[in-house]
Protein backbone atom coordinates (compact mmCIF):
# COMPACT_ATOMS: atom_id res chain seq x y z
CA UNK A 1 136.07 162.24 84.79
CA UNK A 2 138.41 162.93 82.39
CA UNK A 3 141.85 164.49 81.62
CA UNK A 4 140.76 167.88 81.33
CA UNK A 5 138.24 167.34 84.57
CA UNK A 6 139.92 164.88 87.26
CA UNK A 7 137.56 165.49 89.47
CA UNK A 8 133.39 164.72 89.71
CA UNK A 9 131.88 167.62 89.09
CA UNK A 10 128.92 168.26 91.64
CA UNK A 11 125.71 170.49 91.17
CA UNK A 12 125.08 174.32 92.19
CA UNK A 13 122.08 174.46 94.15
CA UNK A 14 119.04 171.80 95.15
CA UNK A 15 116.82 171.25 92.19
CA UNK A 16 113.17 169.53 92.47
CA UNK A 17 110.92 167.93 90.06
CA UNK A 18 107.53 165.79 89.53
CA UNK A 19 107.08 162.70 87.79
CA UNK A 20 104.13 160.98 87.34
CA UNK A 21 104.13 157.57 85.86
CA UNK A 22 100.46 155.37 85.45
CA UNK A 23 99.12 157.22 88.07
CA UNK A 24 102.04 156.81 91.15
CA UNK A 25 103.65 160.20 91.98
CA UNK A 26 107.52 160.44 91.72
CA UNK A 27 108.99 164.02 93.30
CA UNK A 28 112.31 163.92 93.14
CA UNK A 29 114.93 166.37 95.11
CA UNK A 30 118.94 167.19 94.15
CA UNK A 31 120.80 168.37 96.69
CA UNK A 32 124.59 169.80 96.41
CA UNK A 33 125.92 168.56 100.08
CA UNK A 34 129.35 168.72 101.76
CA UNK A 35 129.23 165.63 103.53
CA UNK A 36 128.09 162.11 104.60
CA UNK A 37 126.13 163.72 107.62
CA UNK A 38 124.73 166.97 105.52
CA UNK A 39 123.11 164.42 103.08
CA UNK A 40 121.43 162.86 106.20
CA UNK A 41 120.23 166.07 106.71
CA UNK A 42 118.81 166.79 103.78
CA UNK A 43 116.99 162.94 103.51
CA UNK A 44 115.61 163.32 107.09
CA UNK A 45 113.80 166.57 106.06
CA UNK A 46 112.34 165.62 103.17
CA UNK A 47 110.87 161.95 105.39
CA UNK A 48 109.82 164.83 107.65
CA UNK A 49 107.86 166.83 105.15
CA UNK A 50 106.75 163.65 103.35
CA UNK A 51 105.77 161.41 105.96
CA UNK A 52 102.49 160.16 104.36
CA UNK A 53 104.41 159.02 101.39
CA UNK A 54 104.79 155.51 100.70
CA UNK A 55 108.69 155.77 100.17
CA UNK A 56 111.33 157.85 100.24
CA UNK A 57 113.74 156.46 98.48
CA UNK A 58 117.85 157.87 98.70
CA UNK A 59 121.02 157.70 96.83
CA UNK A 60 124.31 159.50 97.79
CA UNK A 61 128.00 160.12 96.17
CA UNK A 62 130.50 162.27 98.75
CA UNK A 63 133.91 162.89 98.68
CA UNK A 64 136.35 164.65 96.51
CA UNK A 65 136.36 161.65 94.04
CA UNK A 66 133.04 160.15 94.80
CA UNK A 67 134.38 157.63 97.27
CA UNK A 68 131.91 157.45 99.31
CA UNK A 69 128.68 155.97 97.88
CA UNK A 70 125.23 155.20 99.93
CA UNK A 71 121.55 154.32 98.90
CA UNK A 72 118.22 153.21 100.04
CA UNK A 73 115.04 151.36 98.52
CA UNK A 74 113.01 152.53 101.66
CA UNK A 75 110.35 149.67 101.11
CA UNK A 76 110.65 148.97 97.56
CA UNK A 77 111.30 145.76 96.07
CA UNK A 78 115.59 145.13 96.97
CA UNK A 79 117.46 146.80 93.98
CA UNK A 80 114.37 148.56 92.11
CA UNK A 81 114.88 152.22 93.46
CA UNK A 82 118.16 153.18 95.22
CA UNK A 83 120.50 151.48 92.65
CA UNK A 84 119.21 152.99 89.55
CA UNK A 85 119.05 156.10 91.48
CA UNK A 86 123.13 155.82 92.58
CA UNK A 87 123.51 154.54 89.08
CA UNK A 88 122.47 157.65 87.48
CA UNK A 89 124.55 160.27 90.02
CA UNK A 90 127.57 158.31 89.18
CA UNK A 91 126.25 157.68 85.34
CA UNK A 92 126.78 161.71 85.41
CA UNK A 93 130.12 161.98 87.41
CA UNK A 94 128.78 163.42 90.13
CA UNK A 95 130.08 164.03 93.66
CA UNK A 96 128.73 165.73 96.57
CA UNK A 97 125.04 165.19 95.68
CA UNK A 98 122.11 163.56 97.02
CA UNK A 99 118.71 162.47 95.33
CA UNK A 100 115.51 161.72 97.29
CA UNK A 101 112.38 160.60 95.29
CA UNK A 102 109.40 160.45 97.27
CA UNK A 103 106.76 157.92 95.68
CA UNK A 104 103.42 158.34 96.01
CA UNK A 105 101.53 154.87 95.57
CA UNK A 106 99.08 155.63 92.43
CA UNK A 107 97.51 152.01 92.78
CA UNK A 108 99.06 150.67 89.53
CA UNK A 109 102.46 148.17 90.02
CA UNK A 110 105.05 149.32 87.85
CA UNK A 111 106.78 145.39 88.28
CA UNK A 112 110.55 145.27 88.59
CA UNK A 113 111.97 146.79 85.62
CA UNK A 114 109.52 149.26 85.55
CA UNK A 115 110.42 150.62 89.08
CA UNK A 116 113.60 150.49 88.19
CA UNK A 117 113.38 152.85 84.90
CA UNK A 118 110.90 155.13 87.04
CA UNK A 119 113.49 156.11 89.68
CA UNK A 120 116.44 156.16 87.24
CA UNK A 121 114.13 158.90 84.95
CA UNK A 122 113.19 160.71 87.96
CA UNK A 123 116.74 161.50 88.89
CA UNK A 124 117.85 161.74 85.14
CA UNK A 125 115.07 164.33 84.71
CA UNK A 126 115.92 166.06 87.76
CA UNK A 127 119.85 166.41 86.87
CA UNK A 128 118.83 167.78 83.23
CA UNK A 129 117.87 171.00 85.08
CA UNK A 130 120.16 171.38 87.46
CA UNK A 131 123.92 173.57 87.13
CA UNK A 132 126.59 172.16 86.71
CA UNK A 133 129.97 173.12 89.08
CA UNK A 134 133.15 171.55 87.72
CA UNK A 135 136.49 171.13 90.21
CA UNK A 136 139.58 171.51 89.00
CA UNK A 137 143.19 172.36 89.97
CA UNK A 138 144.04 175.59 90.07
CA UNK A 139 146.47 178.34 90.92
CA UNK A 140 146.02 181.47 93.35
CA UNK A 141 147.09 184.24 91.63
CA UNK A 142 146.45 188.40 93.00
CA UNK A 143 147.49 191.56 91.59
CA UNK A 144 147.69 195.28 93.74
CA UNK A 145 146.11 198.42 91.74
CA UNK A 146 145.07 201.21 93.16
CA UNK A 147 141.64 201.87 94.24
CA UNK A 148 140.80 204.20 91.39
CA UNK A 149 141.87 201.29 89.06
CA UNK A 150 139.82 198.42 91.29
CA UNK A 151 136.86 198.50 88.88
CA UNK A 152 138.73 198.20 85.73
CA UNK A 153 140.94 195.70 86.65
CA UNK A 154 137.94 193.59 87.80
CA UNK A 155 136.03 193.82 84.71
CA UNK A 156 139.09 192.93 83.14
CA UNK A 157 140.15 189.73 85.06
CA UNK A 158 135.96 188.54 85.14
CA UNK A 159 135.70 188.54 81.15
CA UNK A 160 139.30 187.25 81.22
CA UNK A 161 138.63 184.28 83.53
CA UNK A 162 135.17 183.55 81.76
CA UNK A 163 137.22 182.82 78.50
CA UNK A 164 140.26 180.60 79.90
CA UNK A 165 138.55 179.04 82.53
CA UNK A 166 139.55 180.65 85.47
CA UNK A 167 137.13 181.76 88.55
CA UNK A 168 137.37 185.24 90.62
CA UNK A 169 138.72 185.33 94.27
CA UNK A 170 137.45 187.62 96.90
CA UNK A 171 139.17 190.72 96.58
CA UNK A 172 140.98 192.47 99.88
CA UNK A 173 140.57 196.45 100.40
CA UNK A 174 143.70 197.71 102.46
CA UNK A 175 146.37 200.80 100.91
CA UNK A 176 145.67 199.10 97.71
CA UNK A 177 142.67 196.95 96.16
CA UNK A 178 144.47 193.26 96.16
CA UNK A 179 142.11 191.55 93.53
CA UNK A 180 142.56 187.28 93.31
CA UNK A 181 142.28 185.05 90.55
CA UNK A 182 142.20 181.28 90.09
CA UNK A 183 143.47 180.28 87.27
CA UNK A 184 144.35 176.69 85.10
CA UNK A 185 148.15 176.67 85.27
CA UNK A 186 148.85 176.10 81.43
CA UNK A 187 147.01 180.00 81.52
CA UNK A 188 149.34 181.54 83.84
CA UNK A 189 152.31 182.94 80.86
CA UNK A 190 148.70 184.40 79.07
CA UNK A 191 147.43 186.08 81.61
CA UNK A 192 150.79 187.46 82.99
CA UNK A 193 151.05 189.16 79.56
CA UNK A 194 148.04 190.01 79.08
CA UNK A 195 148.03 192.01 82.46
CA UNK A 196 151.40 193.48 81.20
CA UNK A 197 149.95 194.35 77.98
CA UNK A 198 146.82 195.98 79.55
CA UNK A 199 148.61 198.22 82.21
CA UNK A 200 151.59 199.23 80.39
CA UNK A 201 153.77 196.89 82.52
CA UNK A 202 152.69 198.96 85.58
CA UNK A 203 150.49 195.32 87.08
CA UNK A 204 152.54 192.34 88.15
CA UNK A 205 151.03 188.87 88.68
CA UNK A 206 151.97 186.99 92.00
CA UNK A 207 151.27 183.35 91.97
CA UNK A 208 150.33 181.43 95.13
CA UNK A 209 148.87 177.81 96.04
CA UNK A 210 147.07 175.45 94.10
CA UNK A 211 143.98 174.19 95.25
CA UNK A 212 140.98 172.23 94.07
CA UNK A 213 138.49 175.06 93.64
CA UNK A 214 134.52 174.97 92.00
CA UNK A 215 134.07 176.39 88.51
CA UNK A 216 130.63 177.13 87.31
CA UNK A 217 130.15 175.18 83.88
């Protein structure tokens, strides 16, 4: 976390991956979850669908600000697989994310550090090819244009929120086309006139709530 990013970012969608290290099989799963209870969820399928493994081992972060932290070894030797696992998610300010790595027994002992590097690498790997979804604070902001004028205006505010990091609404269809922005709130003043400057004056910007909202990265 940082200034700029106060948050953990989380991930955008599950992500899998194989490992194989002197012989033992390490598949590894990245889930993006909402909760303690949709992590459980996620951990009791995989035991389901691997239930001739020889460990399924967990780690966990939840919670706005990664407050809430869980892990399992699942049979391995106390410290050698969830740790390193929790380590990484929280090595990567994560949130909202849970890792499963299934082991498959290859008949060659890794010993204690070398468990310990295999599940940290199996969950580093994983991450490295999953997408990113920053949180951050921002402000609602719509603007009315008639329906004739939807499509323009929505080009307009995507490429404009893709450049000042900003993220589209969902737009409302009633007399007018109400289209909805969220945007950083040091932006606001720029996009205001920049709206002005694209319609002549004729667009006005009305601000609403902030919120915590996902960004893609």
């Amino acid at each position: 976390m940082t200034a700029a990013h106060p948050y953990p970012a989380t991930i955008a969608a599950p992500v899998e991956h194989e490992l194989v290290i002197r012989k033992s099989r390490f598949l590894t799963l990245v889930a993006p979850v909402a909760s303690v209870a949709d992590a459980e969820t996620v951990i009791a399928a995989v035991r389901k669908r691997a239930w001739d493994a020889n460990h399924n081992c967990t780690a966990m972060v939840t919670g706005l600000r990664g407050d809430q932290a869980r892990s399992s070894d699942d049979g391995e030797p106390s410290g050698t697989a969830g740790v390193p696992m929790l380590e990484v998610l929280r090595r990567r300010g994560l949130t909202d994310v849970v890792a499963v790595v299934t082991r498959y027994f290859g008949g060659v002992k890794l010993g204690v550090g070398g468990l310990v590097r295999a599940y940290g690498s199996a969950v580093s790997e994983t991450l490295d090819r999953a997408a990113l979804v920053h949180r951050r604070v921002l402000t609602q902001t719509t603007v009315e244009v008639p329906h004739a004028d939807a499509g323009r205006y929505d080009n307009l505010l995507r490429e404009w929120a893709q450049q000042h990091g900003a993220t589209l609404g969902t737009p409302q269809y009633g007399e007018a086309a109400r289209l909805e922005l969220w945007v950083p709130a040091e932006e606001l003043p720029r996009l205001s006139d920049d709206l002005a400057a694209a319609s002549a004056g004729a667009v006005r910007l009305e601000t609403g709530v902030e919120r915590v909202v996902d960004v893609p990265a």
